[in-house]
N, C-alpha and C. Protein backbone atom coordinates (compact mmCIF):
# COMPACT_ATOMS: atom_id res chain seq x y z
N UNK A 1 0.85 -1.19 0.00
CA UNK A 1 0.00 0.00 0.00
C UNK A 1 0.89 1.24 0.00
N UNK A 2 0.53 2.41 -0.87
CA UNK A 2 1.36 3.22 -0.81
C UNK A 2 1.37 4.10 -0.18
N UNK A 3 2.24 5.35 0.69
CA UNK A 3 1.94 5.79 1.87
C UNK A 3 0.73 6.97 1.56
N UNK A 4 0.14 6.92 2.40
CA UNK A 4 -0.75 8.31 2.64
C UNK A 4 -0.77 9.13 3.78
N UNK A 5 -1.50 10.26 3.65
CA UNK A 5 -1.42 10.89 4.67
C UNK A 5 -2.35 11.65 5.24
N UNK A 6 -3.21 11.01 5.38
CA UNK A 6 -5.24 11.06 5.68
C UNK A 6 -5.36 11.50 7.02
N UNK A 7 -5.95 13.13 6.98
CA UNK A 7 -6.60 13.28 8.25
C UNK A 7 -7.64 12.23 8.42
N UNK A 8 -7.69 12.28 10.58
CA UNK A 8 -8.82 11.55 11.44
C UNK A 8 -9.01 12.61 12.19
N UNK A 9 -10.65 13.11 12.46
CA UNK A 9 -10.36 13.72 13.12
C UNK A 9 -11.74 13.27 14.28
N UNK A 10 -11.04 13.90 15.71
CA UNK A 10 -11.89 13.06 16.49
C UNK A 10 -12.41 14.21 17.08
N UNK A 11 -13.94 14.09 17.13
CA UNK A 11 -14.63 15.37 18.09
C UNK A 11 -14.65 15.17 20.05
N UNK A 12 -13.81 15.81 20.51
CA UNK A 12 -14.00 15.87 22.07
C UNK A 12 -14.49 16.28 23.07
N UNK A 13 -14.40 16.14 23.99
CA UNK A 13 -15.47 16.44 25.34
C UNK A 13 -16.19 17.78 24.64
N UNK A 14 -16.96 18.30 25.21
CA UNK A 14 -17.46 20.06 25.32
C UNK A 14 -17.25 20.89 26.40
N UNK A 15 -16.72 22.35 26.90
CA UNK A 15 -16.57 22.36 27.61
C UNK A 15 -17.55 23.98 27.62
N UNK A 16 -18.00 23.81 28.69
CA UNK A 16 -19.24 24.43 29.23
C UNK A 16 -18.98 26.11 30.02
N UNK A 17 -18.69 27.10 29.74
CA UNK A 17 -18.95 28.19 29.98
C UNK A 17 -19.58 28.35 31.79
N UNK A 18 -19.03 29.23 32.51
CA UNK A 18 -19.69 28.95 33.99
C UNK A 18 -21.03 30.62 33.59
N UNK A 19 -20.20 31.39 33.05
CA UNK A 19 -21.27 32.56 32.89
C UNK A 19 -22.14 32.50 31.67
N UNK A 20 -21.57 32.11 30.80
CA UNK A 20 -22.44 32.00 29.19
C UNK A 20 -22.55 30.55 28.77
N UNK A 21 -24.05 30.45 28.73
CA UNK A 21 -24.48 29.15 28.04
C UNK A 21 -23.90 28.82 26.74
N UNK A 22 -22.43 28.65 26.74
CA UNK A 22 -22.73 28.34 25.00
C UNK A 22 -21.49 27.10 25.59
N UNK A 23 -21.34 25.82 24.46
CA UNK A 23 -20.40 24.93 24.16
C UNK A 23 -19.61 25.20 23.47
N UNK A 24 -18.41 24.81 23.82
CA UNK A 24 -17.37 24.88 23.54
C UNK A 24 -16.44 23.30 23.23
N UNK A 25 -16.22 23.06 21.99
CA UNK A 25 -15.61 21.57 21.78
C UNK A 25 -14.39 21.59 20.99
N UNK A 26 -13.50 20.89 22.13
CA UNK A 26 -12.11 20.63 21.29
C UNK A 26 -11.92 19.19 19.84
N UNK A 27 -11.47 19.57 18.93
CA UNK A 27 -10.93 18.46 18.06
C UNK A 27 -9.66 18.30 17.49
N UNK A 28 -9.65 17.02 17.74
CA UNK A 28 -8.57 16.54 17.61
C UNK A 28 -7.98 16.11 15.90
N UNK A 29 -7.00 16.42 15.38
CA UNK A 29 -6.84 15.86 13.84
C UNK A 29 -5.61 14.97 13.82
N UNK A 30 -6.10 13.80 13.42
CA UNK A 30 -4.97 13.00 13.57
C UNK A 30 -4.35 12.60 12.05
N UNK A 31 -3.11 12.21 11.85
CA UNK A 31 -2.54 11.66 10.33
C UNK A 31 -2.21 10.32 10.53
N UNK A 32 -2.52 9.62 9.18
CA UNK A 32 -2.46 7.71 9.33
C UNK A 32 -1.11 7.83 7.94
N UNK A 33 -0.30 6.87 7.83
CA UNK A 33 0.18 6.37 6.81
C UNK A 33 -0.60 5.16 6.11
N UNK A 34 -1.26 4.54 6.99
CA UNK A 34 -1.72 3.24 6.96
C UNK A 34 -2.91 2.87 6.04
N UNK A 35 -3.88 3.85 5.96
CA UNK A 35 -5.16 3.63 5.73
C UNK A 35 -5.78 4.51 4.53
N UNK A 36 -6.73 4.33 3.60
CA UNK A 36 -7.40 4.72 2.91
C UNK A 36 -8.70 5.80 2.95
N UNK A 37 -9.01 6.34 2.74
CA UNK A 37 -9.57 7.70 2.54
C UNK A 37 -10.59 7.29 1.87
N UNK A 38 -12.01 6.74 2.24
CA UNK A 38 -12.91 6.36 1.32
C UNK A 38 -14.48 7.01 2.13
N UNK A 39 -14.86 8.05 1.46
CA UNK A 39 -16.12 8.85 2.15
C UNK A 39 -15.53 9.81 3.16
N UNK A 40 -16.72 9.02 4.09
CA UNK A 40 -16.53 9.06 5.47
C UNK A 40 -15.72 8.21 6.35
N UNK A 41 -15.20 7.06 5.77
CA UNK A 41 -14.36 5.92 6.23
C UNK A 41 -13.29 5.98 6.08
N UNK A 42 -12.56 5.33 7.23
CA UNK A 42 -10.75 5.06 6.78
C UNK A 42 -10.82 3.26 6.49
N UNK A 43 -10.05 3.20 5.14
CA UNK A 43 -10.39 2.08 5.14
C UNK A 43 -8.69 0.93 4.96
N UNK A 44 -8.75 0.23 5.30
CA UNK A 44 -6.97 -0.92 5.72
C UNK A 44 -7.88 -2.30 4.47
N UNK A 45 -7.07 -2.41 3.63
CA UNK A 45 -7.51 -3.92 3.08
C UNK A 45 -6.06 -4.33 2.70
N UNK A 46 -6.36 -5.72 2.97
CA UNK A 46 -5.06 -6.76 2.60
C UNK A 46 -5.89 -7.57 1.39
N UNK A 47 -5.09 -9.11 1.17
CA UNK A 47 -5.74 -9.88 0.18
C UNK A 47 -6.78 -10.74 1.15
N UNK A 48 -7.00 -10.50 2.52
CA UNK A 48 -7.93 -11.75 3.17
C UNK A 48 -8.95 -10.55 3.72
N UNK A 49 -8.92 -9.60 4.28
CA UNK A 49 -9.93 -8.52 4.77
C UNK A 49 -9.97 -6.79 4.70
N UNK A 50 -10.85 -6.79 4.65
CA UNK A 50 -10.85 -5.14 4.46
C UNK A 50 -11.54 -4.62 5.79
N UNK A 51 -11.01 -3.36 6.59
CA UNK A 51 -11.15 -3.22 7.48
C UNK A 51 -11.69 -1.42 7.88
N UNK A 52 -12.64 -1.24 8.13
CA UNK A 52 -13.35 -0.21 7.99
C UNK A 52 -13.77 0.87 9.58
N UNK A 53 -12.47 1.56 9.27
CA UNK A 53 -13.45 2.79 10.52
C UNK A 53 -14.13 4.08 10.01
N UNK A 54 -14.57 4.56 11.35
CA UNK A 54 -15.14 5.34 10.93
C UNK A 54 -15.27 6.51 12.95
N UNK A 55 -13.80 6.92 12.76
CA UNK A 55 -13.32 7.49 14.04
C UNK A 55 -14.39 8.62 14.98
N UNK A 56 -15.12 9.35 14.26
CA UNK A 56 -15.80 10.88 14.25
C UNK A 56 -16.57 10.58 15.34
N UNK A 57 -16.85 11.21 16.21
CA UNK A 57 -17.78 10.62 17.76
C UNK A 57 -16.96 11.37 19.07
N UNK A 58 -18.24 11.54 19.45
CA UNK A 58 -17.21 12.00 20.97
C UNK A 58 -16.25 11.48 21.77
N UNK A 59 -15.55 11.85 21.98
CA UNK A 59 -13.83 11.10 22.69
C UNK A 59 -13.17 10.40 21.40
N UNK A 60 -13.82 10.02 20.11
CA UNK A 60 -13.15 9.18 19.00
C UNK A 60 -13.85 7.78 19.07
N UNK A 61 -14.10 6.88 18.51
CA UNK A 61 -14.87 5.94 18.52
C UNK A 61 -13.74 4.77 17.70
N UNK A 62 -13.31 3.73 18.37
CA UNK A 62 -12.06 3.10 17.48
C UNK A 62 -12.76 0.99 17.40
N UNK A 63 -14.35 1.68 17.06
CA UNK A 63 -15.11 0.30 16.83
C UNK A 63 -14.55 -0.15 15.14
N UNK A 64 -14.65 -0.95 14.52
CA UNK A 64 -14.80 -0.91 13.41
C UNK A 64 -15.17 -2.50 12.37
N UNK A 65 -15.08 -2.13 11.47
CA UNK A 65 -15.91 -3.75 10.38
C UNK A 65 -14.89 -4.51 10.05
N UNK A 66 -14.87 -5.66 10.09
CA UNK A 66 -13.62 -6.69 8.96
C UNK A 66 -15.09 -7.43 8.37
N UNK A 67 -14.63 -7.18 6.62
CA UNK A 67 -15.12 -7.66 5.78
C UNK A 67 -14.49 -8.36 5.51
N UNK A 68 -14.50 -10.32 5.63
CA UNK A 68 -13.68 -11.33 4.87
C UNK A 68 -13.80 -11.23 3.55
N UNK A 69 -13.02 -11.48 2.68
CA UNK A 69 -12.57 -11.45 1.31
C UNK A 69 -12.68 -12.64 1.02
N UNK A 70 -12.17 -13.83 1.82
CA UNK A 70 -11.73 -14.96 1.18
C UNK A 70 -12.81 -16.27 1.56
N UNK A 71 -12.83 -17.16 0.62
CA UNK A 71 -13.61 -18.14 0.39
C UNK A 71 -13.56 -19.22 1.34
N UNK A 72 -12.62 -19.05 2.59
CA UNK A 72 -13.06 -19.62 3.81
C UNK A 72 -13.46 -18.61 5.39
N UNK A 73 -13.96 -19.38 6.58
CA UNK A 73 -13.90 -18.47 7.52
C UNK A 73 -12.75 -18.22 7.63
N UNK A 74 -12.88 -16.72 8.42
CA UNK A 74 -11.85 -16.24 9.55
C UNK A 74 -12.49 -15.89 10.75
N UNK A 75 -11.32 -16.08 11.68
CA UNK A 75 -11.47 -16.03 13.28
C UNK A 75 -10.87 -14.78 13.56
N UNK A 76 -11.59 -13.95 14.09
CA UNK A 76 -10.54 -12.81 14.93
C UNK A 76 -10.50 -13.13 16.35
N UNK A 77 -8.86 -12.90 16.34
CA UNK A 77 -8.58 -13.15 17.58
C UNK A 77 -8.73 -11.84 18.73
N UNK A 78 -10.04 -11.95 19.19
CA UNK A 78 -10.44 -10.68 20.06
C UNK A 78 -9.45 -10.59 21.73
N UNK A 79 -8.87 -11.86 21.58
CA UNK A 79 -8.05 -11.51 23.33
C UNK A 79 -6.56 -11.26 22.87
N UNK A 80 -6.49 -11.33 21.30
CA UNK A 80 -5.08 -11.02 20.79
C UNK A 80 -5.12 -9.85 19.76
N UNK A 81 -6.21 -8.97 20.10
CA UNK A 81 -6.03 -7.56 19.40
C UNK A 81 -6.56 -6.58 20.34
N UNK A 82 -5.89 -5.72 20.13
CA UNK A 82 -6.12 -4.18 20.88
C UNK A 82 -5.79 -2.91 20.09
N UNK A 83 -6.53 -1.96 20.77
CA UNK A 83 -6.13 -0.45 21.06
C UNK A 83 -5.34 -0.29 21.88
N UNK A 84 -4.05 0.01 21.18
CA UNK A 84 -3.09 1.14 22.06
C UNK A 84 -3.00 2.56 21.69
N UNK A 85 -3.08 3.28 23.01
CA UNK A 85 -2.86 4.11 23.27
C UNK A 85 -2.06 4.80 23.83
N UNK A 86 -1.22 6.05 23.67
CA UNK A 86 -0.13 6.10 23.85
C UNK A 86 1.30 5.03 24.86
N UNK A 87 1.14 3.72 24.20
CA UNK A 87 2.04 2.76 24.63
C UNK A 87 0.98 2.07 25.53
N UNK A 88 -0.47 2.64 25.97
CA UNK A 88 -1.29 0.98 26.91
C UNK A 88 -2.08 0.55 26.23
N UNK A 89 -1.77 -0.69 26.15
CA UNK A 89 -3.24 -1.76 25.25
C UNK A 89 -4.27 -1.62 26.39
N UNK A 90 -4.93 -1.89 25.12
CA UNK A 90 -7.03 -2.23 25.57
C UNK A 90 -7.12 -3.67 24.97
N UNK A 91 -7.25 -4.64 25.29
CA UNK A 91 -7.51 -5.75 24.66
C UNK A 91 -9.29 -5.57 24.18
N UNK A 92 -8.97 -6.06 22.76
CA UNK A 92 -10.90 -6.27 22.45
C UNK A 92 -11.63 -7.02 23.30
N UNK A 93 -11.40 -7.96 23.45
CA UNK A 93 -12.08 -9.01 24.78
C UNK A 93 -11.87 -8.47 25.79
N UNK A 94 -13.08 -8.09 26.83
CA UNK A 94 -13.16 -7.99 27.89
C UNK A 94 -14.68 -8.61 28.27
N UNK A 95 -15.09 -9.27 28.11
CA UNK A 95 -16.08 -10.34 28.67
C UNK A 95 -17.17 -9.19 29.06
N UNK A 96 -17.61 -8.52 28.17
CA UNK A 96 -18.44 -7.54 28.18
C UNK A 96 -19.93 -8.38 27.44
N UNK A 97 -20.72 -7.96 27.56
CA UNK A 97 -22.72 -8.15 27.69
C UNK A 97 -23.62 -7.07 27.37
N UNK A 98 -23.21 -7.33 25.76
CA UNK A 98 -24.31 -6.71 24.89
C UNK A 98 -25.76 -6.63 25.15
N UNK A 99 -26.13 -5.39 25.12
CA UNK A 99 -28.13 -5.92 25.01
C UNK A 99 -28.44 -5.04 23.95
N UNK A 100 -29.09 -5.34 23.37
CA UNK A 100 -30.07 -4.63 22.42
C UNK A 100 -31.66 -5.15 22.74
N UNK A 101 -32.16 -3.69 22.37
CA UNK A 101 -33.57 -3.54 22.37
C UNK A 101 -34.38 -2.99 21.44
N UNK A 102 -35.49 -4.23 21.40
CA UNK A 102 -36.45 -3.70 19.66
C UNK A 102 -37.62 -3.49 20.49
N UNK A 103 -38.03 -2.24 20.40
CA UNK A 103 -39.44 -1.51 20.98
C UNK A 103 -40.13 -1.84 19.90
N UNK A 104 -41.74 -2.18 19.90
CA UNK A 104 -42.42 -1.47 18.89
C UNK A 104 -43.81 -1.42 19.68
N UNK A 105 -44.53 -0.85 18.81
CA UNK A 105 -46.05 -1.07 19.64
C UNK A 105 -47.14 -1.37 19.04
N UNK A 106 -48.62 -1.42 19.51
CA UNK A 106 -49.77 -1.64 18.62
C UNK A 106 -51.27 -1.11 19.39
N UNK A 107 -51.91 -1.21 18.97
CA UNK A 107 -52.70 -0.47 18.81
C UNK A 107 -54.00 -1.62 19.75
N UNK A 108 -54.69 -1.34 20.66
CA UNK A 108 -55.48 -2.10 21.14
C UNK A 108 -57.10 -1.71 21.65
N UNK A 109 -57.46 -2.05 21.88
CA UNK A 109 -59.10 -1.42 22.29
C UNK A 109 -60.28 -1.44 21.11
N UNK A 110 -61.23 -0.79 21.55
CA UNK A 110 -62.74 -1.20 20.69
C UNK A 110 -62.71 0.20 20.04
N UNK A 111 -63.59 -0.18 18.86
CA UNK A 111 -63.99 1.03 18.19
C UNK A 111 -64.57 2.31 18.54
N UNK A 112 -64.44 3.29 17.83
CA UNK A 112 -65.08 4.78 18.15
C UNK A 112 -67.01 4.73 17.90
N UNK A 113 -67.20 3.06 17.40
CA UNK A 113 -68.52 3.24 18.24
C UNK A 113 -68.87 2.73 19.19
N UNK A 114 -68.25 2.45 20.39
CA UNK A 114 -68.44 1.63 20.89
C UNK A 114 -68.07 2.64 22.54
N UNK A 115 -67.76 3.60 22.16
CA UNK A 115 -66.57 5.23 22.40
C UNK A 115 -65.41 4.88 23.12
N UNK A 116 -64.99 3.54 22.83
CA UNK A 116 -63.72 3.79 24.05
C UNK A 116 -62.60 3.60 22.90
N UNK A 117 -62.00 4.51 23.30
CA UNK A 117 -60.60 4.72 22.64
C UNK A 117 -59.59 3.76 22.39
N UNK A 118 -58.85 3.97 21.44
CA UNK A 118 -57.97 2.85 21.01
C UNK A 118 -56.30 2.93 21.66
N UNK A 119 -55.88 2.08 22.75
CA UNK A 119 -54.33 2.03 23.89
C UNK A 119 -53.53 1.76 22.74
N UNK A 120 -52.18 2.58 23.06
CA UNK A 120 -51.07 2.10 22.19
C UNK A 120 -50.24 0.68 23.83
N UNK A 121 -49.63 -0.13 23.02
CA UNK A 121 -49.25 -0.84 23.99
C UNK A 121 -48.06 -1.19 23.63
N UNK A 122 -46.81 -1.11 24.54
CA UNK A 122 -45.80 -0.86 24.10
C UNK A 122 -45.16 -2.54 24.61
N UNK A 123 -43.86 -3.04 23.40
CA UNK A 123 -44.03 -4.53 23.42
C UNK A 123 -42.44 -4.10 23.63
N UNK A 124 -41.61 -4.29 24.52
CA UNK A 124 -39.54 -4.41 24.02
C UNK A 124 -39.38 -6.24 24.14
N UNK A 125 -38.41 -6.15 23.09
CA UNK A 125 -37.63 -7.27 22.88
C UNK A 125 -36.38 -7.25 23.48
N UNK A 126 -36.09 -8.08 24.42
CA UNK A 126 -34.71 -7.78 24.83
C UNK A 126 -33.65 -8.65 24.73
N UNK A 127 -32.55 -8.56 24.49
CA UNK A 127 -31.46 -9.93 24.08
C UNK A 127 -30.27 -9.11 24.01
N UNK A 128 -29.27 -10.41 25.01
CA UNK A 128 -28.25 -10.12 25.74
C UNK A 128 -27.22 -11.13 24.99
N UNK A 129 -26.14 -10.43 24.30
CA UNK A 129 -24.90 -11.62 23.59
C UNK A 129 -23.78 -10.96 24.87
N UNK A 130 -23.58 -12.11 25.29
CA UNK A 130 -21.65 -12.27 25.79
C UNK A 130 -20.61 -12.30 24.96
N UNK A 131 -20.13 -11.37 24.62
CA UNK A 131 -18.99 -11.12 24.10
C UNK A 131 -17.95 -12.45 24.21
N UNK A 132 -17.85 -13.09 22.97
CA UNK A 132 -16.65 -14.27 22.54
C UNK A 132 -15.16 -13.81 22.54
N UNK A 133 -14.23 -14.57 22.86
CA UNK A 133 -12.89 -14.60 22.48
C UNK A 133 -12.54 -14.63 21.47
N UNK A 134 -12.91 -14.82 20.35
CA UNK A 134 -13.03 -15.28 18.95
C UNK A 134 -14.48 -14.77 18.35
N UNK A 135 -13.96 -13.70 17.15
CA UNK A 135 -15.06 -13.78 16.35
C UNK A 135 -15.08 -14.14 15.01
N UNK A 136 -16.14 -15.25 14.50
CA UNK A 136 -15.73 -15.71 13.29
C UNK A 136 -16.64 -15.14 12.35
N UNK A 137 -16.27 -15.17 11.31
CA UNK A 137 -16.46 -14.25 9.72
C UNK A 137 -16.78 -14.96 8.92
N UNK A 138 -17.78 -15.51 8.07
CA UNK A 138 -18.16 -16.69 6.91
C UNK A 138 -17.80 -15.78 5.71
N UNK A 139 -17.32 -16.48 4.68
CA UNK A 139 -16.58 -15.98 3.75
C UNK A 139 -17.28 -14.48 3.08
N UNK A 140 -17.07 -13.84 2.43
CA UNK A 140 -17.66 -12.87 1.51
C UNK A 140 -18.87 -12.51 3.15
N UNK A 141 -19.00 -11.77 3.97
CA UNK A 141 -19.33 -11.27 4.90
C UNK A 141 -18.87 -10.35 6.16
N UNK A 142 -18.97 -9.38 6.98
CA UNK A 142 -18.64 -8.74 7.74
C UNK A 142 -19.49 -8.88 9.25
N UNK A 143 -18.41 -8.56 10.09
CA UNK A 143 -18.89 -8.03 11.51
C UNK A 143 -18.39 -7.14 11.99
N UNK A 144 -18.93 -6.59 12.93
CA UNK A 144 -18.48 -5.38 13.83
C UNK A 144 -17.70 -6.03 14.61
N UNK A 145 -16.52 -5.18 15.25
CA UNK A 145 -15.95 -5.23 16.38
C UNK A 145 -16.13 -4.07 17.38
N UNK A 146 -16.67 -4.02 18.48
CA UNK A 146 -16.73 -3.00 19.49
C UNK A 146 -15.98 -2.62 20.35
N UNK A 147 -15.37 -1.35 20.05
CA UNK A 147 -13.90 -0.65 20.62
C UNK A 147 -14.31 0.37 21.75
N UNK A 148 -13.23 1.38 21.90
CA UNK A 148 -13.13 2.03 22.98
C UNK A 148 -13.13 3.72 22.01
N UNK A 149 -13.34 4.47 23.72
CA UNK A 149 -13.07 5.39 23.34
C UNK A 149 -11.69 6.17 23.43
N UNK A 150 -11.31 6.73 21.97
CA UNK A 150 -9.96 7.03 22.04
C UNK A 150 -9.05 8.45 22.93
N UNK A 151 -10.00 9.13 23.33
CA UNK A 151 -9.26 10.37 23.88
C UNK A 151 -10.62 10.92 24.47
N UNK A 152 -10.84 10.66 26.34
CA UNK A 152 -11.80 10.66 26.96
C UNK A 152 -11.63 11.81 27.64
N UNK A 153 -10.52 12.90 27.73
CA UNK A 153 -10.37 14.12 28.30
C UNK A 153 -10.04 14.90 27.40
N UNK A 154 -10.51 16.40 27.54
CA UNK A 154 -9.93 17.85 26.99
C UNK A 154 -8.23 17.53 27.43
N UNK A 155 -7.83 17.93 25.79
CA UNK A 155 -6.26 18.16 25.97
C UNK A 155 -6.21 19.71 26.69
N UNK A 156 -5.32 19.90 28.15
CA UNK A 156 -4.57 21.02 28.37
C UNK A 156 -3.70 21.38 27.77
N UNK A 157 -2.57 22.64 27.35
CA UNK A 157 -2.05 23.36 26.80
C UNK A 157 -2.37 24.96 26.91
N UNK A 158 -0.99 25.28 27.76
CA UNK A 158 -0.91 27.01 27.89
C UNK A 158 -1.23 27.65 26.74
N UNK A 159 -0.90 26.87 25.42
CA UNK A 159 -1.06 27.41 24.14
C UNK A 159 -2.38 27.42 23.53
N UNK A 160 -3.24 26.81 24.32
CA UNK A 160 -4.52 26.78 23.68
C UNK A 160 -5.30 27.38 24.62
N UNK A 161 -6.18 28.31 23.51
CA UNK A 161 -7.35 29.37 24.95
C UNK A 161 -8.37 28.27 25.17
N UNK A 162 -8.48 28.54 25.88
CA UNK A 162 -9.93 27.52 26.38
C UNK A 162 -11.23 28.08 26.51
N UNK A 163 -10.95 29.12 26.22
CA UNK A 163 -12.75 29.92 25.30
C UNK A 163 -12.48 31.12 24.42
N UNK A 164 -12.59 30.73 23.40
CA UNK A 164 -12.33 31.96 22.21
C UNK A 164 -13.55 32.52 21.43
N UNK A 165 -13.13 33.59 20.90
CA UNK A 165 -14.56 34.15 20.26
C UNK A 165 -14.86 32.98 19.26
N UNK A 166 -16.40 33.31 18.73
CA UNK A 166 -17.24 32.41 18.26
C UNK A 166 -16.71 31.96 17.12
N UNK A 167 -16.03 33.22 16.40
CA UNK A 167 -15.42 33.62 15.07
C UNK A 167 -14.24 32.80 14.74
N UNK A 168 -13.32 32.38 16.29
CA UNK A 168 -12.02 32.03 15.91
C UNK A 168 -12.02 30.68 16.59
N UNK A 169 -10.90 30.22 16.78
CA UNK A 169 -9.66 28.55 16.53
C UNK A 169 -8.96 28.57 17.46
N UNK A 170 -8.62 27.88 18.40
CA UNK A 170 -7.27 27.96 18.72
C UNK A 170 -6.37 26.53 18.86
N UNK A 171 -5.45 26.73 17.86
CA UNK A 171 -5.22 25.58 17.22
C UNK A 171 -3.04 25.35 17.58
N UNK A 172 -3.17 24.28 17.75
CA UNK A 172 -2.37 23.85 17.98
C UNK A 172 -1.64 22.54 17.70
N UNK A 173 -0.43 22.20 16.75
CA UNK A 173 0.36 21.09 16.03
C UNK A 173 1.31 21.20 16.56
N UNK A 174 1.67 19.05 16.03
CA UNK A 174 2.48 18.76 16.81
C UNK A 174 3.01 17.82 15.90
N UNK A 175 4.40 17.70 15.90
CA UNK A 175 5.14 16.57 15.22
C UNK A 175 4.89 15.16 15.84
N UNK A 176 4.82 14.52 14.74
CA UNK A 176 4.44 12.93 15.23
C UNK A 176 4.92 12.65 16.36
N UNK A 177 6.59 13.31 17.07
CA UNK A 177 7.52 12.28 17.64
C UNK A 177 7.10 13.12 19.02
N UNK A 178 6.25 14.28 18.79
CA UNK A 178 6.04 15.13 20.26
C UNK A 178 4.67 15.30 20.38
N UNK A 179 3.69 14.38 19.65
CA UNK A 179 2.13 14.59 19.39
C UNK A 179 1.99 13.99 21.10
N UNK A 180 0.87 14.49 21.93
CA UNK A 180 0.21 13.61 22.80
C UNK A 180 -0.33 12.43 22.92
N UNK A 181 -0.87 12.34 21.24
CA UNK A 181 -1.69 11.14 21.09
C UNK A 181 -1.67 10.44 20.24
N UNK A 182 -0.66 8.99 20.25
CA UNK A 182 -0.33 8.31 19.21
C UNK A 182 -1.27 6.89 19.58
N UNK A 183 -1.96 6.45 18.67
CA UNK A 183 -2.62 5.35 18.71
C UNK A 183 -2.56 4.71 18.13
N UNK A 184 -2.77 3.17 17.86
CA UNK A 184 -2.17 2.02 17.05
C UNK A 184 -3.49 0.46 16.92
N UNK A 185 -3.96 0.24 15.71
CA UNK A 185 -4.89 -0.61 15.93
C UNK A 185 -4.08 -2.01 15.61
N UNK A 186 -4.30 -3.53 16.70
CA UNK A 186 -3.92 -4.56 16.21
C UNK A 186 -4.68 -5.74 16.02
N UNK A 187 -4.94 -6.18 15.01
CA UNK A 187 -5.70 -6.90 15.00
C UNK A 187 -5.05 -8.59 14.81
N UNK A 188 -5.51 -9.46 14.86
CA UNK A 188 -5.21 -11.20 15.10
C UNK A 188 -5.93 -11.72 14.67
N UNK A 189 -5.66 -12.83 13.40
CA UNK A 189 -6.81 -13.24 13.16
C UNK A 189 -5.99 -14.62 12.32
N UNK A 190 -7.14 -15.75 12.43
CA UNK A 190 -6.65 -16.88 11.53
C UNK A 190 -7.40 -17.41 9.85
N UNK A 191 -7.04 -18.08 9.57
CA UNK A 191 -7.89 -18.68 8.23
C UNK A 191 -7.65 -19.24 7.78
N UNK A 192 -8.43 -20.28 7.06
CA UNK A 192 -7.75 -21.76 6.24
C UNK A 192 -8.08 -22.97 7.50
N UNK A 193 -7.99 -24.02 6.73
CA UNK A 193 -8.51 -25.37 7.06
C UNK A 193 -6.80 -25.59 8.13
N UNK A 194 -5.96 -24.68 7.69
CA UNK A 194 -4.42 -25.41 8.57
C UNK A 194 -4.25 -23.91 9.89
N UNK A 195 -5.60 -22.99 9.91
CA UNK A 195 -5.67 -22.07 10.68
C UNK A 195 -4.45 -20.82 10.81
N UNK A 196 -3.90 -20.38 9.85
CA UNK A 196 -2.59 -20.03 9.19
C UNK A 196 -2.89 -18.63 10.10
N UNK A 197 -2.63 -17.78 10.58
CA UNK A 197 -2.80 -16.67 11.35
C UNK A 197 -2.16 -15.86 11.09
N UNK A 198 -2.64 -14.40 11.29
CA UNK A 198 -1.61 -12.95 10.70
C UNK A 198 -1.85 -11.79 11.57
N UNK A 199 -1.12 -10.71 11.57
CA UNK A 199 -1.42 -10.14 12.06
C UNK A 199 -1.65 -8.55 11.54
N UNK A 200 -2.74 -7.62 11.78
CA UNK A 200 -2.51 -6.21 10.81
C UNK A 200 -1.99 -5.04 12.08
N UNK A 201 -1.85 -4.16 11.72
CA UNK A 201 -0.99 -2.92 12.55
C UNK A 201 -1.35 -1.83 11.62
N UNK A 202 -2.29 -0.62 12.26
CA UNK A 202 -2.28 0.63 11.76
C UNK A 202 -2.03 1.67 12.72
N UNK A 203 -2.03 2.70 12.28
CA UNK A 203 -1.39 3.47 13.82
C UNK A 203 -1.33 4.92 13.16
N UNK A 204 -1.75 5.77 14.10
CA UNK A 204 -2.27 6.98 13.75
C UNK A 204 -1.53 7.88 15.05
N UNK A 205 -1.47 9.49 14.54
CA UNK A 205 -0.97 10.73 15.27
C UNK A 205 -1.57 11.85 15.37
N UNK A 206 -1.88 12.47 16.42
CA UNK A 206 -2.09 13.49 16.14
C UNK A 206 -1.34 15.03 15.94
């Protein structure tokens, strides 16, 4: 892949005025060598997966898709990939307990001749997945992986005002080797009937 040099940029905390109601939000712009520039997405593909973020979210959002490519499963190895952050891993596995919920409702009671009004009645579906050590991929298909958040505090800096007119910026760069916030995605994963395993590495600066 040939190098690039693709802003990320991550929207951060807000910070709240004690006399004037207005918000105030720092962002962060980070540069990848690693990754592709497609939309709204940064996108990493090899010859077995293509790998899809999509950073923009408060604190940074470092969830993202592996689309298998190849005509067998793959396994990601979720207790052998992480987010690092400036030098501490996050392992993906942490024995975390998904729920999702499907609301819907309907409509119940007797007719308007009858005069009693018609109840909405509200129905949730609820279902709880435990997060696996392994997530597997059937060929030509994708899953999510669910990450962390990448930068959970306002950066300090004497150099940066911390409330400026509405009009202006206050902006502040940094060379890769003196940035605050260097982050690095790793992912683990196997494939093939002889379980052949690899590993990807992208890694970003701000």
């Amino acid at each position: 892949m040939g190098i690039l040099n693709h802003s990320i940029q991550i929207l951060l905390l807000g910070m709240l005025t004690s006399c004037i109601p207005h918000n105030y939000y720092q962002m962060c712009t980070a540069a990848s060598e690693d990754v592709d520039k497609q939309n709204n997405n940064l996108v990493y593909e090899n010859e077995d997966v293509r790998v899809t973020y999509n950073l923009w979210a408060e604190a940074g959002n470092s969830s993202f898709w592996v689309h298998n490519k190849t005509s067998t499963d793959i396994v990601i190895n979720l207790n052998r990939s992480h987010l690092i952050i400036n030098g501490v891993a996050h392992t993906y596995f942490q024995n975390r307990v998904f729920t999702t919920v499907d609301e819907s409702s309907i409509s119940s009671g007797k007719s308007k001749a009858t005069r009693y009004n018609a109840r909405q009645l509200s129905i949730k579906n609820i279902e709880e997945r435990i997060e696996q050590k392994q997530l597997r991929i059937p060929p030509n298909a994708a899953k999510k992986v669910t990450g962390f958040s990448i930068m959970k505090s306002i950066y300090r800096d004497c150099d940066l005002v911390r409330i400026t007119d509405r009009k202006e910026n206050s902006i502040k760069k940094f060379t890769k080797d003196a940035s605050p916030l260097i982050f690095r995605n790793m992912i683990s994963y196997c494939k093939g009937k002889n379980f052949n395993c690899s590993r990807i590495s992208t890694s970003a600066a701000s």
